[in-house]
Protein backbone atom coordinates (compact mmCIF):
# COMPACT_ATOMS: atom_id res chain seq x y z
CA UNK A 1 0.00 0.00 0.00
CA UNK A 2 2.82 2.56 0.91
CA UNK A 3 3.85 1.67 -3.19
CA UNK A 4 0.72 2.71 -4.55
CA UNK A 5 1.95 6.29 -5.39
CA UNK A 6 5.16 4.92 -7.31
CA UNK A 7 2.59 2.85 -9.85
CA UNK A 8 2.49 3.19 -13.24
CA UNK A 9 -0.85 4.40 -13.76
CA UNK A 10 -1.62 2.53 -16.77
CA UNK A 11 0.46 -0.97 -16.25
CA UNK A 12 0.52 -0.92 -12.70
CA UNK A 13 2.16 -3.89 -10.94
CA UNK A 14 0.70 -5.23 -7.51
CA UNK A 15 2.37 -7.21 -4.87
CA UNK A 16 1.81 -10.84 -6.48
CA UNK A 17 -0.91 -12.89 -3.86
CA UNK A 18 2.22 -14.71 -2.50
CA UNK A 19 3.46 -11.96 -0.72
CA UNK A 20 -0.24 -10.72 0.67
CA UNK A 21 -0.78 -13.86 1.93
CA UNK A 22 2.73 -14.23 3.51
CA UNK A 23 1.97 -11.24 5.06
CA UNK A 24 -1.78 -12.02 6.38
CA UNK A 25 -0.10 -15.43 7.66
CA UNK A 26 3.04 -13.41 9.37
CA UNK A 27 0.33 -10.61 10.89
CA UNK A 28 -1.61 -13.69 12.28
CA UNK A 29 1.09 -15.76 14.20
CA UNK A 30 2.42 -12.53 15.67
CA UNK A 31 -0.01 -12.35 17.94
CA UNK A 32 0.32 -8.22 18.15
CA UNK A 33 -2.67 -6.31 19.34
CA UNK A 34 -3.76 -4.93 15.96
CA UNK A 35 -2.73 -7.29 13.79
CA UNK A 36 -5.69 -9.36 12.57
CA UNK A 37 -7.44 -5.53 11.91
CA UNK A 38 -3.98 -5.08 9.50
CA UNK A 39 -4.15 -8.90 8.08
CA UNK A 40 -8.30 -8.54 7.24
CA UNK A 41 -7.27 -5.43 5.38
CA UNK A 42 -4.79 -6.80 3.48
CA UNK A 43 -7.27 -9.84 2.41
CA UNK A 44 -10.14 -6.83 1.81
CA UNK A 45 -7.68 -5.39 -0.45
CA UNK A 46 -6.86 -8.89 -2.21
CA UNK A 47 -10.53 -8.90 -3.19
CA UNK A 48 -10.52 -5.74 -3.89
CA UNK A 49 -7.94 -6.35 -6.29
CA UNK A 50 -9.31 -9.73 -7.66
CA UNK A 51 -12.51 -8.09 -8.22
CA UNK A 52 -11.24 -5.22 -10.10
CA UNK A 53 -9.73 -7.51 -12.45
CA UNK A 54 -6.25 -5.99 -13.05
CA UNK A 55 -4.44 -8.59 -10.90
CA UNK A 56 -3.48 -10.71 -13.65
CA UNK A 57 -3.24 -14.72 -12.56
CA UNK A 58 -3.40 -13.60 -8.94
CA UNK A 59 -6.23 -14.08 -6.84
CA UNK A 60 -7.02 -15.02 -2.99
CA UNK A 61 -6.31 -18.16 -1.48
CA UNK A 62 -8.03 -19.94 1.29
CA UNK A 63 -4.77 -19.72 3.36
CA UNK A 64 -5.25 -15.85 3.54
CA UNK A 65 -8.65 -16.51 4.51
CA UNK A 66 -7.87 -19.30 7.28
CA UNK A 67 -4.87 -16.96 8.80
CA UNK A 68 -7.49 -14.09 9.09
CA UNK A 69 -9.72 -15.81 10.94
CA UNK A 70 -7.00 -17.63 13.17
CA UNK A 71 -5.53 -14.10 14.23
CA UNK A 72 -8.94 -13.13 15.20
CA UNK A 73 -9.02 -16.58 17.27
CA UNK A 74 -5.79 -15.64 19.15
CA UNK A 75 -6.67 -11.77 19.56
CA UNK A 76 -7.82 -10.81 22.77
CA UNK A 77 -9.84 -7.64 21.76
CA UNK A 78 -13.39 -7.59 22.23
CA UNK A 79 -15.10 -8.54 19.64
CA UNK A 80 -12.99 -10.55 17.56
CA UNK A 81 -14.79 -14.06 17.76
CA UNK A 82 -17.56 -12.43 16.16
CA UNK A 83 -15.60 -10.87 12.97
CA UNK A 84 -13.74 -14.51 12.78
CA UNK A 85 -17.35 -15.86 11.79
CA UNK A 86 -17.73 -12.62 9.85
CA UNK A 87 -14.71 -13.50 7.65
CA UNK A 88 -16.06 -17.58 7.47
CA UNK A 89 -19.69 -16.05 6.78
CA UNK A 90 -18.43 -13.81 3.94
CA UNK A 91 -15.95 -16.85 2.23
CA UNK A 92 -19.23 -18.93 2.15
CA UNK A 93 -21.28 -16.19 0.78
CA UNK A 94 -18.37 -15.89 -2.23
CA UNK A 95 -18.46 -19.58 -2.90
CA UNK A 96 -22.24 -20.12 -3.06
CA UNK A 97 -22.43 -17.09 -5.11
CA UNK A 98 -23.60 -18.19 -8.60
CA UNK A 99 -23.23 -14.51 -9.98
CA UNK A 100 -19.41 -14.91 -9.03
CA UNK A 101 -18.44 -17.84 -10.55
CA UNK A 102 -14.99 -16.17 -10.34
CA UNK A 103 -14.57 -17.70 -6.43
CA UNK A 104 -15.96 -21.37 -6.80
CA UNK A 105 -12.07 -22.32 -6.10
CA UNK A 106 -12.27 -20.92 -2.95
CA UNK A 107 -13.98 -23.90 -0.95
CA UNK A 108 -13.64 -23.68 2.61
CA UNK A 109 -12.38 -26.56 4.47
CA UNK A 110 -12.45 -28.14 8.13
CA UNK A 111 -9.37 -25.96 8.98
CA UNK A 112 -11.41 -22.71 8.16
CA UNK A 113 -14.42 -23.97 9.95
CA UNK A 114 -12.44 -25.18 13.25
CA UNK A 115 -10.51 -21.87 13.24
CA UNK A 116 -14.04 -20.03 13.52
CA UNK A 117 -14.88 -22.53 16.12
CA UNK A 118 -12.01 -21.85 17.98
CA UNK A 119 -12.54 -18.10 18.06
CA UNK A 120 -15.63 -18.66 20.24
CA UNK A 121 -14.36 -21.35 22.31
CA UNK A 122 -11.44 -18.83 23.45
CA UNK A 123 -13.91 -15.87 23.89
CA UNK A 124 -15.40 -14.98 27.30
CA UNK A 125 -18.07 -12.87 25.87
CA UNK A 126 -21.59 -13.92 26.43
CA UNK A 127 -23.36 -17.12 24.33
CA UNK A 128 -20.10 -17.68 22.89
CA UNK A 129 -20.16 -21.42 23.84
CA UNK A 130 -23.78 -20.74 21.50
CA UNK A 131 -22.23 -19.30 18.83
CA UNK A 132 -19.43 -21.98 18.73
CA UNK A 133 -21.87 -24.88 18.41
CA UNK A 134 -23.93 -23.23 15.71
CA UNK A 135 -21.01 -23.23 13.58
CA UNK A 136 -20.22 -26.80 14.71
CA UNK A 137 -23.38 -27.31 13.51
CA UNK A 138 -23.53 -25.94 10.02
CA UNK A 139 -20.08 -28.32 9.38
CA UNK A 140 -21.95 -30.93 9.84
CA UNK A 141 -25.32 -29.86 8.01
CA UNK A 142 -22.91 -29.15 4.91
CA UNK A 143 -21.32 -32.57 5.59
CA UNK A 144 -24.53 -34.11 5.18
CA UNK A 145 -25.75 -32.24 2.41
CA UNK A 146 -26.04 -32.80 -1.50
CA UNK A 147 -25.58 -31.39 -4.51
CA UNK A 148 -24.60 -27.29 -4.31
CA UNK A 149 -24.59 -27.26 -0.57
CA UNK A 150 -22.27 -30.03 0.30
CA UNK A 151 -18.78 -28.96 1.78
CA UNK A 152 -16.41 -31.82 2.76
CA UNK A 153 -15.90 -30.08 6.46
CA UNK A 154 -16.96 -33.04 8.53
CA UNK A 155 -16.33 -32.31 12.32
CA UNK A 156 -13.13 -33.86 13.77
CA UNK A 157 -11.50 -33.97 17.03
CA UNK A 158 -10.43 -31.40 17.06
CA UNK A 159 -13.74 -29.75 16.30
CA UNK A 160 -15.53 -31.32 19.03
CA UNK A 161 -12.31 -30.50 22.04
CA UNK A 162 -12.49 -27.47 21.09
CA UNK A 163 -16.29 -26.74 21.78
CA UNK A 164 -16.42 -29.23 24.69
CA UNK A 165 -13.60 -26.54 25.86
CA UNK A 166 -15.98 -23.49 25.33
CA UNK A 167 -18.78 -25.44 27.14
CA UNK A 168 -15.81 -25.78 30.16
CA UNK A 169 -14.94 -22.02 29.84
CA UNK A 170 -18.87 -21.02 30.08
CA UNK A 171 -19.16 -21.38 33.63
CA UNK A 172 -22.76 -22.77 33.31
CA UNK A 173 -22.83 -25.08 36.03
CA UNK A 174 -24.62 -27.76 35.18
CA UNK A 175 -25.22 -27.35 32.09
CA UNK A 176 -21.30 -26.88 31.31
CA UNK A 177 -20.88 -30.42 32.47
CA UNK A 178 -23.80 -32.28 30.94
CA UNK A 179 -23.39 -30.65 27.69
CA UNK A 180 -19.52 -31.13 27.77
CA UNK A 181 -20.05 -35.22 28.71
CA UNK A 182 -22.51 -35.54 25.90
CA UNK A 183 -19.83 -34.15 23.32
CA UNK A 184 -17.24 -36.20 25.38
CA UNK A 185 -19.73 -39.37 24.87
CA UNK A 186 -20.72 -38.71 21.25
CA UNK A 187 -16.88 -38.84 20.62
CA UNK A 188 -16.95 -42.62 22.55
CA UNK A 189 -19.69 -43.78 20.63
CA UNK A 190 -18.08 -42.49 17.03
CA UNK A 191 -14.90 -44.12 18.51
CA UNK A 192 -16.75 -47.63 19.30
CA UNK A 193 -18.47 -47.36 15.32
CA UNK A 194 -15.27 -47.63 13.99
CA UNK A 195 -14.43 -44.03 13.21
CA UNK A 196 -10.86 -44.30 15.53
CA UNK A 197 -9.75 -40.63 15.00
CA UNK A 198 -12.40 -39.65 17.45
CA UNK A 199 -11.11 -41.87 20.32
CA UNK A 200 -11.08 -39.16 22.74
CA UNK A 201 -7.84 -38.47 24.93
CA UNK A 202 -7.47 -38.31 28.87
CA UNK A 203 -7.01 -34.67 29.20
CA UNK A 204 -10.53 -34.26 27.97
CA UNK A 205 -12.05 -36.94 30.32
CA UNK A 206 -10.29 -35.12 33.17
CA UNK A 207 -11.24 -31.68 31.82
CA UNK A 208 -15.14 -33.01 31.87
CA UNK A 209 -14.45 -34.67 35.38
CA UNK A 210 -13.37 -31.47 36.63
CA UNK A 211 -16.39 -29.48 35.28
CA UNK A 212 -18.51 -31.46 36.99
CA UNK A 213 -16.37 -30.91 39.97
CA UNK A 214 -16.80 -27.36 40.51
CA UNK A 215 -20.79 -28.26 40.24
CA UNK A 216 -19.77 -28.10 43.86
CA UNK A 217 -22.48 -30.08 46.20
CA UNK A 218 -24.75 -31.79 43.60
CA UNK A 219 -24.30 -35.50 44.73
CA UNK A 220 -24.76 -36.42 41.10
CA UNK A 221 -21.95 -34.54 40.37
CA UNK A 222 -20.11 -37.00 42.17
CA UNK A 223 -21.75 -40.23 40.63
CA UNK A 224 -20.85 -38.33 37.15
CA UNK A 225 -17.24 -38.20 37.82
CA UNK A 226 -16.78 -41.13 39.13
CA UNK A 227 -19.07 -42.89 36.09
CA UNK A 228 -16.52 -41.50 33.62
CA UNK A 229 -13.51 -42.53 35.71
CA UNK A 230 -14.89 -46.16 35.42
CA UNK A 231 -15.53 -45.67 31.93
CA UNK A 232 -11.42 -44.42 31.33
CA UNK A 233 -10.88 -48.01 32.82
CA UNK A 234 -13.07 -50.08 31.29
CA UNK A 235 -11.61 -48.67 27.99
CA UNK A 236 -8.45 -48.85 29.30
CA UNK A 237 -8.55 -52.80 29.86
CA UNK A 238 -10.40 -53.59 26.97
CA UNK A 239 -7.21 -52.44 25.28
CA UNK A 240 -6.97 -48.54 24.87
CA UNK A 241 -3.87 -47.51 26.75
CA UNK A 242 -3.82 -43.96 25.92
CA UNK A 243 -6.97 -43.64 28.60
CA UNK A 244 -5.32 -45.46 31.32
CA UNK A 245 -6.42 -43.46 34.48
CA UNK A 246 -3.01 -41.49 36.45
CA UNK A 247 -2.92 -39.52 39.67
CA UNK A 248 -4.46 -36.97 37.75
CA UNK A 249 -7.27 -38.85 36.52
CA UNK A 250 -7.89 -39.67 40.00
CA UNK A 251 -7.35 -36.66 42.26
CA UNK A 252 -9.77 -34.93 39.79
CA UNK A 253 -12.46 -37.45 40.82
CA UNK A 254 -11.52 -37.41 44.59
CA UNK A 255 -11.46 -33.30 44.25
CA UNK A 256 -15.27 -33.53 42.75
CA UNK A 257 -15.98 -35.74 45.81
CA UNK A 258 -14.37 -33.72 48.32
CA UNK A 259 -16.13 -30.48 46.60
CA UNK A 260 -20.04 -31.78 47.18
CA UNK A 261 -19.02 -31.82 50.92
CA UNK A 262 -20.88 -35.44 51.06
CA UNK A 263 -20.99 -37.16 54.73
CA UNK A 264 -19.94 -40.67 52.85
CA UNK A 265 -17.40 -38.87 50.55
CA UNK A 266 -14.36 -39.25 52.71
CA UNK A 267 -14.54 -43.18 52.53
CA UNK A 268 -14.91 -43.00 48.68
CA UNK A 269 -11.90 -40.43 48.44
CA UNK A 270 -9.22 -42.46 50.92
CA UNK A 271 -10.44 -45.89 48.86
CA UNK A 272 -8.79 -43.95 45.96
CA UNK A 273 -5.86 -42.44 47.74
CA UNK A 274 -5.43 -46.27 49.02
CA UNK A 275 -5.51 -47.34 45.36
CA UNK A 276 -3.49 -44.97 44.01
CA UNK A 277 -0.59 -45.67 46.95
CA UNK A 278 -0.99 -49.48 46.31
CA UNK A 279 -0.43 -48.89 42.38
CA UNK A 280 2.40 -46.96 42.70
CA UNK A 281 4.01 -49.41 45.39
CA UNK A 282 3.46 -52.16 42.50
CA UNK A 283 5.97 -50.42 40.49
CA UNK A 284 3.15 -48.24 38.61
CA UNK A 285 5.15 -44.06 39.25
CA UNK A 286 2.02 -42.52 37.38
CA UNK A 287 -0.17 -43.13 40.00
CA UNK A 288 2.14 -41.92 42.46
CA UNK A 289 -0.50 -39.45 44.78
CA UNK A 290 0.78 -35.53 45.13
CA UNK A 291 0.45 -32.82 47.44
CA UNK A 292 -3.25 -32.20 45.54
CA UNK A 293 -4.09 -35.46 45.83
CA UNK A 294 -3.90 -35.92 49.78
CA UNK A 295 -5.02 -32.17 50.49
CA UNK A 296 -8.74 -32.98 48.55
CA UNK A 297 -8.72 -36.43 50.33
CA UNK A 298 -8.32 -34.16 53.59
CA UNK A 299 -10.74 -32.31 52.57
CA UNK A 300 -13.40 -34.60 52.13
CA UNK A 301 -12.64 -35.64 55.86
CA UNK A 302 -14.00 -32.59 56.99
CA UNK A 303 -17.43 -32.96 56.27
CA UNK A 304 -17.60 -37.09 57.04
CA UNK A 305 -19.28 -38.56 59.99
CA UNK A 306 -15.94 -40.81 60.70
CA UNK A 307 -15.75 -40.19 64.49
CA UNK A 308 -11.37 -40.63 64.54
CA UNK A 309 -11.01 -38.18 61.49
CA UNK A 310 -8.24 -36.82 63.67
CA UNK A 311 -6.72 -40.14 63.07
CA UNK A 312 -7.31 -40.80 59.77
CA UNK A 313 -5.84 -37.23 58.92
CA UNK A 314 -2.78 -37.54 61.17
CA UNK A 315 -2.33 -40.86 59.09
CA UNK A 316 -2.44 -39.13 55.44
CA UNK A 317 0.57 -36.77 56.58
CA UNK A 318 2.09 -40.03 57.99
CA UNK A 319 1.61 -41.97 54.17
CA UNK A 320 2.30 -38.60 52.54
CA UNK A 321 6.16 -38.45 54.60
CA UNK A 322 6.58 -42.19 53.53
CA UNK A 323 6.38 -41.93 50.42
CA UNK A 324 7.92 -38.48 49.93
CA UNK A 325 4.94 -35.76 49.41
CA UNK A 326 5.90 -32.48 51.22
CA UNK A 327 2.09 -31.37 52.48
CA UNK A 328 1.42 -27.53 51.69
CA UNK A 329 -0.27 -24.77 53.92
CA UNK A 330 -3.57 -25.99 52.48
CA UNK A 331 -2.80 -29.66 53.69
CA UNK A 332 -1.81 -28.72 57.15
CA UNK A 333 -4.62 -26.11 57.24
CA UNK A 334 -7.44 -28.94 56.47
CA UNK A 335 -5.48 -31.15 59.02
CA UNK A 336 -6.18 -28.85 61.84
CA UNK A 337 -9.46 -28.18 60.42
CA UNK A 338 -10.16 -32.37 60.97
CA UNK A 339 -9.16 -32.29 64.18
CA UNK A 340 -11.51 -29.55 65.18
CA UNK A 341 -14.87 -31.33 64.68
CA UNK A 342 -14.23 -33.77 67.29
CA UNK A 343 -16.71 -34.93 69.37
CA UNK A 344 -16.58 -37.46 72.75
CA UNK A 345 -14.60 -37.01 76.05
CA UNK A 346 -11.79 -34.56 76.84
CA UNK A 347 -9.43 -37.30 76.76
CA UNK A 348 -11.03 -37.54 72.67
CA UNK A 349 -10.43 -34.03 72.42
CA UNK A 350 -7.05 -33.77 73.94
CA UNK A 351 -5.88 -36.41 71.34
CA UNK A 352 -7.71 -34.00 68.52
CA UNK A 353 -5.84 -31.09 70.02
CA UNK A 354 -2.16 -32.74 69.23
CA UNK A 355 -2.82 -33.77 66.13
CA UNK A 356 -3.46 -29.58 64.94
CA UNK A 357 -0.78 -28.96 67.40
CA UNK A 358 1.62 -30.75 65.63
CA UNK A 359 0.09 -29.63 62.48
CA UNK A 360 0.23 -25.86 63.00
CA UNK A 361 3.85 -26.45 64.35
CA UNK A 362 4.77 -28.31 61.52
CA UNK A 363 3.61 -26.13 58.62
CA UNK A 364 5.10 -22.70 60.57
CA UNK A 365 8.98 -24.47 60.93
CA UNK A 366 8.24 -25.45 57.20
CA UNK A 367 9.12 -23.00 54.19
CA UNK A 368 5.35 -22.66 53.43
CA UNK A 369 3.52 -19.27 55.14
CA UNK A 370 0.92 -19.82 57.40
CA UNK A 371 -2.38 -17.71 56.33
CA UNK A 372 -5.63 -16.36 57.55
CA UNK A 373 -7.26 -20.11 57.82
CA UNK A 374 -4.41 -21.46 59.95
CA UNK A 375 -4.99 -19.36 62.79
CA UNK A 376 -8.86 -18.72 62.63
CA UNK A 377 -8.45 -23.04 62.34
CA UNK A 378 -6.36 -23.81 65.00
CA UNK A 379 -8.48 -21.09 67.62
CA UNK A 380 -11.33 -23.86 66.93
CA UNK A 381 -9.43 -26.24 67.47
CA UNK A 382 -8.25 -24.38 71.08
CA UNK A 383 -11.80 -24.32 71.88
CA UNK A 384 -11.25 -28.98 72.49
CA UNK A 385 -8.89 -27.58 75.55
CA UNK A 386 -9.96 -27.60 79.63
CA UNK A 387 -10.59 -24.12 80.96
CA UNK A 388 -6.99 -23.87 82.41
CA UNK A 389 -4.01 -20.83 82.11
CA UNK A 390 -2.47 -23.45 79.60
CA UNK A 391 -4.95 -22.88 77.40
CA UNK A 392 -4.77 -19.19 77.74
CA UNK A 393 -1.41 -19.10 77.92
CA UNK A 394 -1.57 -20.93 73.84
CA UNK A 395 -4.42 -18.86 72.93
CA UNK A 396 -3.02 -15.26 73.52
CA UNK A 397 0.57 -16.43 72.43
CA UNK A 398 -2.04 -17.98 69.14
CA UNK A 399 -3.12 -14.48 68.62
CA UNK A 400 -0.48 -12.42 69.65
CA UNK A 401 1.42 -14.09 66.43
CA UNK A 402 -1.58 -13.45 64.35
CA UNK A 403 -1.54 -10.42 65.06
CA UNK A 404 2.39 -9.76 64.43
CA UNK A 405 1.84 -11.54 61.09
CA UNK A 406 -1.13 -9.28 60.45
CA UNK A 407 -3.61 -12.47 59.37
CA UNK A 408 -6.57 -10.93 61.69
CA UNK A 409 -9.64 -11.15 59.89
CA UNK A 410 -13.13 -11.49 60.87
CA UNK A 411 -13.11 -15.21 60.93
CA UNK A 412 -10.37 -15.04 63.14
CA UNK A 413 -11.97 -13.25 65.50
CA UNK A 414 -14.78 -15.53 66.11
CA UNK A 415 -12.90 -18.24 66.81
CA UNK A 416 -10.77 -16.51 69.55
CA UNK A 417 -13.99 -15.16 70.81
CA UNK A 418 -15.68 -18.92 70.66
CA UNK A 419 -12.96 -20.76 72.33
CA UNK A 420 -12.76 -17.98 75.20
CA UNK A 421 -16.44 -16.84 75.22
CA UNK A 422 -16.27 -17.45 78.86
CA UNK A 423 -13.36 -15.31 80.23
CA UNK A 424 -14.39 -11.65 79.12
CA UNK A 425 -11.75 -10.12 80.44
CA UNK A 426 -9.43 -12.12 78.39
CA UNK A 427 -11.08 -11.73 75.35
CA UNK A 428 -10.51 -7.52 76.55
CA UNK A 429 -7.16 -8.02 76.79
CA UNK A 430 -6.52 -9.61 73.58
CA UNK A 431 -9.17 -7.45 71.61
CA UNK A 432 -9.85 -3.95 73.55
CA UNK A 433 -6.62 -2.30 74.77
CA UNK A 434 -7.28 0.50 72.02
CA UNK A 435 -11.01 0.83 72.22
CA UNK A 436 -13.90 0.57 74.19
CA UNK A 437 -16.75 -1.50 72.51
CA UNK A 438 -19.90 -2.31 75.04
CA UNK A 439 -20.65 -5.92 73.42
CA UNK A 440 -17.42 -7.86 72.51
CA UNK A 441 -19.82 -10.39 69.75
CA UNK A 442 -20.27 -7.96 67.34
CA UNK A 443 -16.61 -6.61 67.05
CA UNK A 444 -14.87 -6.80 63.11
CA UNK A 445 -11.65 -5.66 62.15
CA UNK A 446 -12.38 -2.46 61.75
CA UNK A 447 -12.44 -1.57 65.00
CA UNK A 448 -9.07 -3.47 65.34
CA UNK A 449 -5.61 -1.61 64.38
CA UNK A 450 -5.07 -2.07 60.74
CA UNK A 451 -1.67 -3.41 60.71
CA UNK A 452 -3.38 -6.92 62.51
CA UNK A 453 -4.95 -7.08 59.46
CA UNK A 454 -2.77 -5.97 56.88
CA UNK A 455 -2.15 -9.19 55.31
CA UNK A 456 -5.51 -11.38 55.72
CA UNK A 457 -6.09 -11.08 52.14
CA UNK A 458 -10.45 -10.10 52.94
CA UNK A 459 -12.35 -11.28 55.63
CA UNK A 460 -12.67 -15.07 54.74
CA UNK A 461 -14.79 -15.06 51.92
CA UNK A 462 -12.83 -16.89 49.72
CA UNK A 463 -12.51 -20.61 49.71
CA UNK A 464 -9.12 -22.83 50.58
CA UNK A 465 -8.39 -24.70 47.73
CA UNK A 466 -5.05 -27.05 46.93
């Protein structure tokens, strides 16, 4: 374009379509801001061109087309899924044209289809996940046409991943998951048919396993996950190794379980971890369980109705130094958090105590940084002490740290006040040297100096995860 002015006006000579398209296709795997803008105005000026008729032999190819709408997939402007299908929608409309007879060699194909496809999948504007599976499902009304309308553009895998991805990145809920595992089963049942290129891989089973994880407490969430883990391993012994179930596979299942917060969960989750740890002690290292894998386990021990959780938690930390796992702050944090939903005599709650003793000791000589949960965690679990100057003597020093570290938050504060709701005076002493407040129950930390709370990250309202 910056050549125009130097052409001969009568025998001008244009950049050959070689050189636009190497240009489109550089402007589209560069990735800059503005570039698919500059490459769709280089492929509006090919047509231009092409159109006017003094372009000799040259004319546009489908690669220009594809690499326009692929820079539009990878930009991250608003917008930009929607003039991808622009650019598909206008190469159809110049094929089908009878009146231009001139563009019947420009047939799109799966890649330009799957590139438009992928533009929607990536966007997080709203109905994209919509907008990808209506062109999903022209490809295959073309596919199954006759005559004029066919186009050989018959959905493949990567078709399919790519909207069972935009169903994952629609945050739907349910609907994300059940319309994710019906694209995830259609794939199984073109796989079983005979048509082997569709044999789905394990990413996407654990992708679909994990959307119907964050379903959070939906029970069948759980019987979903766990249904398409048995499926991976029926497959997997009737022959297909590629879907042989890892530590992945599994801590995604045991995650979904420990997510729905079911009373029976924490049996089904330490059957796995169990499994897993026997596997890997028969010489199998991909099922070998990580730092994830016993913190969701851990976590599904919170909510059961197993009366020696304590145990069964101080046990996991046990397994996890045995075989080499160094536990996290979240793993110690849902450790103490175990041991403080104890119930029975003190001598049951003095054993409960130790175990987030030696918990919340552990994780603060370790290089990992005690947060918000640890203390507000391990003032419950004070509350399982006697009534005795020990006990105040560990909660103040408890707080007093807290404080120093500046991890106060609200949530902290009602566990100091539950676990000393009956010495006042304490709770005056640890709370109210700075300000007088008539009814200690209803103090936050704002009425606390702000450096105790300079570093609690909110007042508890987001949730632990591993």
């Amino acid at each position: 374009d910056e050549m125009e002015g130097f052409l001969h006006p009568e025998y001008p000579l244009y950049p050959s379509d070689q050189s636009y398209t190497s240009t489109i296709l550089a402007l589209s795997r560069s990735r800059e801001p503005a570039g698919a803008k500059r490459a769709h105005q280089l492929l509006n000026r090919m047509l231009k061109l092409y159109d006017s008729g003094e372009w000799f032999k040259n004319r546009p190819s489908l690669l220009a087309f594809n690499s326009v709408i692929t820079a539009y997939a990878n930009s991250q402007e608003i917008g930009s899924a929607d003039r991808a299908e622009s650019v598909l929608n206008h190469l159809e409309k110049l094929y089908f044209d009878a009146d231009k007879p001139q563009y019947n060699y420009l047939k799109p194909d799966v890649i330009t289809y799957n590139a438009a496809v992928a533009a929607w999948s990536k966007s997080r504007e709203e109905a994209a996940v919509y907008r990808a599976e209506d062109i999903v499902r022209r490809m295959e009304a073309h596919h199954g046409s006759f005559g004029d309308n066919f186009l050989d553009v018959k959905p493949d895998l990567y078709t399919y991943n790519s909207l069972i991805f935009s169903w994952l990145r629609s945050n739907l809920g349910v609907e994300s998951a059940e319309k994710a595992e019906a694209i995830l089963k259609q794939l199984i049942e073109k796989y079983n048919n005979g048509e082997e290129e569709y044999l789905p891989s394990q990413k996407t089973f654990c992708s679909v396993i994990n959307a119907w994880g964050k379903c959070g407490s939906e029970r069948v969430s759980v019987k979903k996950a766990v249904d398409l883990l048995r499926l991976m391993e029926g497959m997997n012994e009737e022959g297909v190794k590629s879907l042989k179930p890892d530590v992945i596979t599994y801590t995604s299942v045991i995650d979904a379980i420990a997510r729905s917060r079911m009373p029976e969960g924490s049996e089904m989750s330490l059957d796995m971890l169990h499994k897993m740890e026997r596997m890997y002690a028969a010489g199998d290292d991909s099922m070998k369980p990580n730092v994830k894998s016993y913190s969701c386990v851990l976590q599904s021990l919170i909510h059961s109705n197993i009366p020696d959780r304590h145990i069964k938690a101080r046990e996991i930390l046990e397994g996890m130094e045995e075989i080499g796992v160094e536990p996290n702050a979240f793993t110690y944090n849902y450790v103490i958090n175990c041991s403080t939903r104890i119930q029975g005599d003190d001598k049951t709650k003095m054993e409960g105590f130790k175990v987030a003793l030696n918990a919340f000791t552990s994780l603060r000589k370790s290089s990992h940084e005690t947060d918000c949960f640890t203390y507000a965690f391990f003032l419950k679990a004070c509350a399982l002490l006697p009534e005795t100057s020990t006990k105040s003597q560990i909660v103040r020093n408890t707080f007093y740290e807290c404080r120093k570290e500046g991890k106060v938050n609200n949530e902290v504060i009602k566990r100091l006040i539950g676990c000393s709701q009956n010495n006042q005076d304490f709770l005056r002493e640890l709370l109210l040297s700075t300000r007088r407040i008539d009814n200690i129950r209803f103090i936050t930390v704002h009425d606390l100096p702000s450096e105790w709370s300079r570093n609690s990250r909110g007042n508890f309202k987001r949730k632990g995860r591993r």
